[in-house]
C-alpha atoms as a PDB file:
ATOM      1  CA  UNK A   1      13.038  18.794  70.541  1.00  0.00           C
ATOM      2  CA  UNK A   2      14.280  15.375  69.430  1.00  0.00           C
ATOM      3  CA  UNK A   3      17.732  14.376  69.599  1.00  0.00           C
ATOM      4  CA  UNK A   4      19.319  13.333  66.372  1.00  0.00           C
ATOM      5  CA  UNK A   5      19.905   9.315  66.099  1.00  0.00           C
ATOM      6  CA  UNK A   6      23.048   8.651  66.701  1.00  0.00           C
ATOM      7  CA  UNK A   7      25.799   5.844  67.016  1.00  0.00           C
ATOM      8  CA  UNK A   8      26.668   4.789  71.232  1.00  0.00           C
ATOM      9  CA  UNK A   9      29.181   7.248  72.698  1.00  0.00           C
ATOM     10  CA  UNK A  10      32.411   5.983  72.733  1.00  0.00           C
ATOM     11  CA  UNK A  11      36.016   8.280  72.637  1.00  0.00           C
ATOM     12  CA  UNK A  12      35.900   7.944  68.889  1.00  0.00           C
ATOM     13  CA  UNK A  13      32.788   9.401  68.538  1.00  0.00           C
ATOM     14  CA  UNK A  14      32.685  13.119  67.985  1.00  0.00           C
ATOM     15  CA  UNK A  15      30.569  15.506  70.627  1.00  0.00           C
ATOM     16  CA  UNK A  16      27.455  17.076  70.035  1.00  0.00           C
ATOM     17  CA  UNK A  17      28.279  20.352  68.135  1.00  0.00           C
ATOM     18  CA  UNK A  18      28.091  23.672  70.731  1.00  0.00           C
ATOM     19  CA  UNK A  19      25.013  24.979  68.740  1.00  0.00           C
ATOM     20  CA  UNK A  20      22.743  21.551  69.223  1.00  0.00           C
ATOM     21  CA  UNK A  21      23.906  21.659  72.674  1.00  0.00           C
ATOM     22  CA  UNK A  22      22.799  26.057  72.603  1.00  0.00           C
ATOM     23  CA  UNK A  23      19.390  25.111  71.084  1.00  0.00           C
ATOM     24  CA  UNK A  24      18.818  21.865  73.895  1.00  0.00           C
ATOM     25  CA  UNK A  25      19.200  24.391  76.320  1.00  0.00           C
ATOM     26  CA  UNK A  26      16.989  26.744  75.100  1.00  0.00           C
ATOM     27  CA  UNK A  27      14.370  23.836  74.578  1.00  0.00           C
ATOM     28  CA  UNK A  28      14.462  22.128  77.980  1.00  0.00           C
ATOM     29  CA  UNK A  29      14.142  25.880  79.441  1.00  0.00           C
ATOM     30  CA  UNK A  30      15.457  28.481  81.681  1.00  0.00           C
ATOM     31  CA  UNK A  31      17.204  26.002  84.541  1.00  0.00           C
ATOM     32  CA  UNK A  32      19.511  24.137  81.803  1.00  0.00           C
ATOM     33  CA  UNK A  33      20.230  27.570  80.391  1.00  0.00           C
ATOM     34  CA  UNK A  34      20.900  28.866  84.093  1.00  0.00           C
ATOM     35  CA  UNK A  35      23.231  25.968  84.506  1.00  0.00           C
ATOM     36  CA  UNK A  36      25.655  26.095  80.940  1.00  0.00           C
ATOM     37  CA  UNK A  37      25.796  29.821  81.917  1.00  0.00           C
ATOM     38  CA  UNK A  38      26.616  29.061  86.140  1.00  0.00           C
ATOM     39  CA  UNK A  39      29.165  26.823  84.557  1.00  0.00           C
ATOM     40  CA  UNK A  40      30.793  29.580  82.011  1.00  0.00           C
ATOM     41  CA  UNK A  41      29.343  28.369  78.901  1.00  0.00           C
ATOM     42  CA  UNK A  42      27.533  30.846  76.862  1.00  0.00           C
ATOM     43  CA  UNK A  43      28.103  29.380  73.522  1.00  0.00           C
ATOM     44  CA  UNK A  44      30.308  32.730  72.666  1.00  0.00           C
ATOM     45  CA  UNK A  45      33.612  33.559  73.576  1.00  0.00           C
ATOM     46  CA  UNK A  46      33.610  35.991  76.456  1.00  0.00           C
ATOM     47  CA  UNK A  47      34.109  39.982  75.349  1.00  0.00           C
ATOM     48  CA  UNK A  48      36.803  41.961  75.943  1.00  0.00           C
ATOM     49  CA  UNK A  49      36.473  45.313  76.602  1.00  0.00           C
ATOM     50  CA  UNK A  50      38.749  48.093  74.789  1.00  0.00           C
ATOM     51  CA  UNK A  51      40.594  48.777  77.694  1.00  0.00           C
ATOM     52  CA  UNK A  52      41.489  45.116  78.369  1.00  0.00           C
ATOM     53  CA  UNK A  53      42.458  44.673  75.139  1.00  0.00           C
ATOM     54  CA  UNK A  54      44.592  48.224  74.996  1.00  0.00           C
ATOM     55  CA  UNK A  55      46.318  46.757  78.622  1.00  0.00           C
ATOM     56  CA  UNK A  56      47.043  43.470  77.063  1.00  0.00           C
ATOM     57  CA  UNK A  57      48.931  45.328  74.251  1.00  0.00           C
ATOM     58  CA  UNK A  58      50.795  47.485  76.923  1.00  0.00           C
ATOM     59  CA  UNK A  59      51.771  44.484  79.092  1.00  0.00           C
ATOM     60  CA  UNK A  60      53.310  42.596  75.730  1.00  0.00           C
ATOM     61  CA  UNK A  61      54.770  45.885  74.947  1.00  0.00           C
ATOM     62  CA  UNK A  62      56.550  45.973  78.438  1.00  0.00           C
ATOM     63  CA  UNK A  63      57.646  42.262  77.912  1.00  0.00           C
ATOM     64  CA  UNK A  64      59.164  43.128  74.168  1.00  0.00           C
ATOM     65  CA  UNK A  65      61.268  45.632  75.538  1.00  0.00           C
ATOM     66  CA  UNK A  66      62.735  43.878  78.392  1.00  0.00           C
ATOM     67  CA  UNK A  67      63.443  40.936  76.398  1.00  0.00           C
ATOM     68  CA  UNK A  68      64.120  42.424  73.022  1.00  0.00           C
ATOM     69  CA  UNK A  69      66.915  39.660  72.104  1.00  0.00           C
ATOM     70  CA  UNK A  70      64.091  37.049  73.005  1.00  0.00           C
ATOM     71  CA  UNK A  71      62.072  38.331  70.348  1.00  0.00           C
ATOM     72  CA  UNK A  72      61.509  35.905  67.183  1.00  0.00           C
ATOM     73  CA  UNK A  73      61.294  38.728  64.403  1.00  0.00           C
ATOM     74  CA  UNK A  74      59.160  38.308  61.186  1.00  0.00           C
ATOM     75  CA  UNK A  75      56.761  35.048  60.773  1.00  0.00           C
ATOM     76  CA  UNK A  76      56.465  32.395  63.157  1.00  0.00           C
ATOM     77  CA  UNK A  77      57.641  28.745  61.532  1.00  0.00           C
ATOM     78  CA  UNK A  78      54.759  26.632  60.578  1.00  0.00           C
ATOM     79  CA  UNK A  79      55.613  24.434  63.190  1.00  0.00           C
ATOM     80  CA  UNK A  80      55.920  25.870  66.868  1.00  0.00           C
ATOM     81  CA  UNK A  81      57.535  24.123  69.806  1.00  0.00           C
ATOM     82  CA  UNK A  82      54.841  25.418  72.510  1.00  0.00           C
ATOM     83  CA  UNK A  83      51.934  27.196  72.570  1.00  0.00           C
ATOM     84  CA  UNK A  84      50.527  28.224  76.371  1.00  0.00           C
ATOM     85  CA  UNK A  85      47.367  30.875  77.364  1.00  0.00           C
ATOM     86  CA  UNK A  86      49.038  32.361  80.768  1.00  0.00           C
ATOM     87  CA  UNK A  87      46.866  34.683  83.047  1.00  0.00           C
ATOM     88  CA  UNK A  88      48.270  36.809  85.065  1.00  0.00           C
ATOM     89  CA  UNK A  89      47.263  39.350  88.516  1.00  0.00           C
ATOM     90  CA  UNK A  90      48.872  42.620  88.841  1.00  0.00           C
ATOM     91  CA  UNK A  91      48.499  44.653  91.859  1.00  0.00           C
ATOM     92  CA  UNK A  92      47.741  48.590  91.428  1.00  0.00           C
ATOM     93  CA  UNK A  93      51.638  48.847  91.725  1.00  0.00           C
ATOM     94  CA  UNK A  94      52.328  46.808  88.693  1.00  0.00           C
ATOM     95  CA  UNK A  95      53.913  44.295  90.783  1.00  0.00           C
ATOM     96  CA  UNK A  96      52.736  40.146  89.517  1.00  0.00           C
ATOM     97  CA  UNK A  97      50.387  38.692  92.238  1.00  0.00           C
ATOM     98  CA  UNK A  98      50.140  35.387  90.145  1.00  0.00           C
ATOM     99  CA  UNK A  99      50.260  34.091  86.988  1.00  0.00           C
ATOM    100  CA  UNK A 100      47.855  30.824  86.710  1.00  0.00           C
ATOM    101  CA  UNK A 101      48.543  28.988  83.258  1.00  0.00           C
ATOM    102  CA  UNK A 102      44.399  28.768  81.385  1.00  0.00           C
ATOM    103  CA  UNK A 103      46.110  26.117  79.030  1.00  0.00           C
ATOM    104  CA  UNK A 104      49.793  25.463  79.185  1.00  0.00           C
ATOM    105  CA  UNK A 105      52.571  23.577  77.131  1.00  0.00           C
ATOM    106  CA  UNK A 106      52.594  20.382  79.375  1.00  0.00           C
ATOM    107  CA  UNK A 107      54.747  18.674  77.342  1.00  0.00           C
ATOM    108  CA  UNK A 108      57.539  21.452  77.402  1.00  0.00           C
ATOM    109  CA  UNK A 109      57.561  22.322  81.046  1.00  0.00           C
ATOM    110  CA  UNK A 110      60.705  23.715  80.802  1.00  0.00           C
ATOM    111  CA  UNK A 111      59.013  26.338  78.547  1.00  0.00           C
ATOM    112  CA  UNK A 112      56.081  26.728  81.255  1.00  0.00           C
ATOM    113  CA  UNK A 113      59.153  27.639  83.926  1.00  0.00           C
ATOM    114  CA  UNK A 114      60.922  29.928  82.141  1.00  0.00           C
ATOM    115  CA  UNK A 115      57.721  32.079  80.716  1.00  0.00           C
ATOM    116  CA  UNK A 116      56.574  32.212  84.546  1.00  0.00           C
ATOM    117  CA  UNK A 117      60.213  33.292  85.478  1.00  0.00           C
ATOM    118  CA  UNK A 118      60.250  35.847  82.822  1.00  0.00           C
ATOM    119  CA  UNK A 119      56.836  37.367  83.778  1.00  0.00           C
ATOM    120  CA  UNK A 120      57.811  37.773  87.000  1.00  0.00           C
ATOM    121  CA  UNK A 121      61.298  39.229  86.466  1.00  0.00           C
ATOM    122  CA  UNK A 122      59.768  42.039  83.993  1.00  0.00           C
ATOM    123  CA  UNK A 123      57.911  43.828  87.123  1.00  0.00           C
ATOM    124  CA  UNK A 124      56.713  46.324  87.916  1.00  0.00           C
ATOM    125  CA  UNK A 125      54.533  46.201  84.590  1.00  0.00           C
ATOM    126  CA  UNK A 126      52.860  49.946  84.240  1.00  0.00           C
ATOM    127  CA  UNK A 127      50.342  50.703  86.607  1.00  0.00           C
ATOM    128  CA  UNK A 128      46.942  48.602  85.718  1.00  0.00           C
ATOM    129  CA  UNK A 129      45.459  51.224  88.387  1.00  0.00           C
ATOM    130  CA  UNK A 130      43.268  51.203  91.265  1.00  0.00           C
ATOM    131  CA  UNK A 131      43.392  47.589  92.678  1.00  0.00           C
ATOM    132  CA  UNK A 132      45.259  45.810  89.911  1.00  0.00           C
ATOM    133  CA  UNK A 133      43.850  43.685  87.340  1.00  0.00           C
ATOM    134  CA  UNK A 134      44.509  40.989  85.514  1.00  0.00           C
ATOM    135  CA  UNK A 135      45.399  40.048  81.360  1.00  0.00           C
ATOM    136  CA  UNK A 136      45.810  36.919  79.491  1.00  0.00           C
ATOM    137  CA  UNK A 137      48.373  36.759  76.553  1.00  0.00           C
ATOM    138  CA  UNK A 138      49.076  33.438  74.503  1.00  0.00           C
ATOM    139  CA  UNK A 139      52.566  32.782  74.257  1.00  0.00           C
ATOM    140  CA  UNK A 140      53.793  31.623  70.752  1.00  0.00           C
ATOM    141  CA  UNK A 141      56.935  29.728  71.653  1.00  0.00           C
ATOM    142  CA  UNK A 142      59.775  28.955  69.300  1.00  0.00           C
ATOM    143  CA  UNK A 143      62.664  25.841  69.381  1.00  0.00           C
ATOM    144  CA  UNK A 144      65.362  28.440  69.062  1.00  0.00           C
ATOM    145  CA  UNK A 145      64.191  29.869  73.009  1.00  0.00           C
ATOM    146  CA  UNK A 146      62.472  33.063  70.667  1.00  0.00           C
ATOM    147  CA  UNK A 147      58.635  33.960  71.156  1.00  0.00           C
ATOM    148  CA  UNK A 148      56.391  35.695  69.917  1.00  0.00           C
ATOM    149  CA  UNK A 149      52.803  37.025  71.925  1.00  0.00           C
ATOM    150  CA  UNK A 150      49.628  36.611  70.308  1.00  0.00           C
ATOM    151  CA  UNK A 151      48.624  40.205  71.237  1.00  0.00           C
ATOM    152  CA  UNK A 152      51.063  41.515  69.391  1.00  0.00           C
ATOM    153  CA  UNK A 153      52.238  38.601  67.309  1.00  0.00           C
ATOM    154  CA  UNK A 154      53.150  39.376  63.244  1.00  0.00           C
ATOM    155  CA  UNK A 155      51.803  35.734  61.984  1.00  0.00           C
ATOM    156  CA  UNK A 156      52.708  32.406  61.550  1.00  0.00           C
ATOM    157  CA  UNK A 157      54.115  30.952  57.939  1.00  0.00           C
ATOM    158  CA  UNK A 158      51.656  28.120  56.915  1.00  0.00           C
ATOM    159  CA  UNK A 159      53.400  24.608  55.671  1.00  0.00           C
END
């Protein structure tokens, strides 16, 4: 398989589309395949199993009723202040391990401290069982201090 001709790489240029890079894989064989995939790159977003899904929804649940007043009620504004993915470890006890931000609101760290002070104050979450586990929520972050989560979110106005 031939590459398509293209213009020098520079940062204005755009990257090669996921499925070119998919079907290069799958042309140059098993060991560039073996390596995307050692590397977490499948092309496809990773599933989610029911029950992880079903926890994630009990974990938001557990942070909407301890911070009730902190929920921003009816559609999000076009416009949100920050947006951040946060993962986070609960031991069998519902107690936080960690949280570890996957993609956080740099620019509003402020935000980043107070969501990681929050998530930590809530515990003990209910019971994950056995050794713990882990969810990921995205935290939908209004200017007024309000948030919504994504899991549980009920949409965002469009301008």
């Amino acid at each position: 398989m031939s590459l398509p001709s293209q213009t020098p790489v520079s940062p204005e240029t755009p990257t090669l589309p996921r499925r070119l890079l998919l079907r290069m894989a799958a042309a140059a064989g098993s060991v560039t395949a073996a390596v995307l995939a050692g590397c977490g790159f499948s092309g496809r977003p990773a599933a989610r199993s029911e029950a992880d899904m079903a926890f994630r929804r009990v974990a938001a649940r557990h942070l909407y009723n301890r911070y009730n007043n902190r929920i921003y009620r009816g559609m999000l504004p076009p416009m949100l202040y920050a947006v951040g993915t946060l993962e986070v470890n609960l031991a069998g006890n519902g107690q936080v391990r960690s949280v570890r931000w996957m993609r956080g609101p740099t620019h509003a760290p402020e935000v980043m401290q107070e969501i990681e002070m929050m998530v930590r104050s809530a515990a003990p979450y209910p019971s994950p069982g056995g050794r713990g586990g882990r969810y990921v929520d995205t935290w939908l972050w209004d200017r007024s201090g309000r948030f919504q989560l994504d899991s549980l979110t009920e949409g965002q106005l469009r301008a």
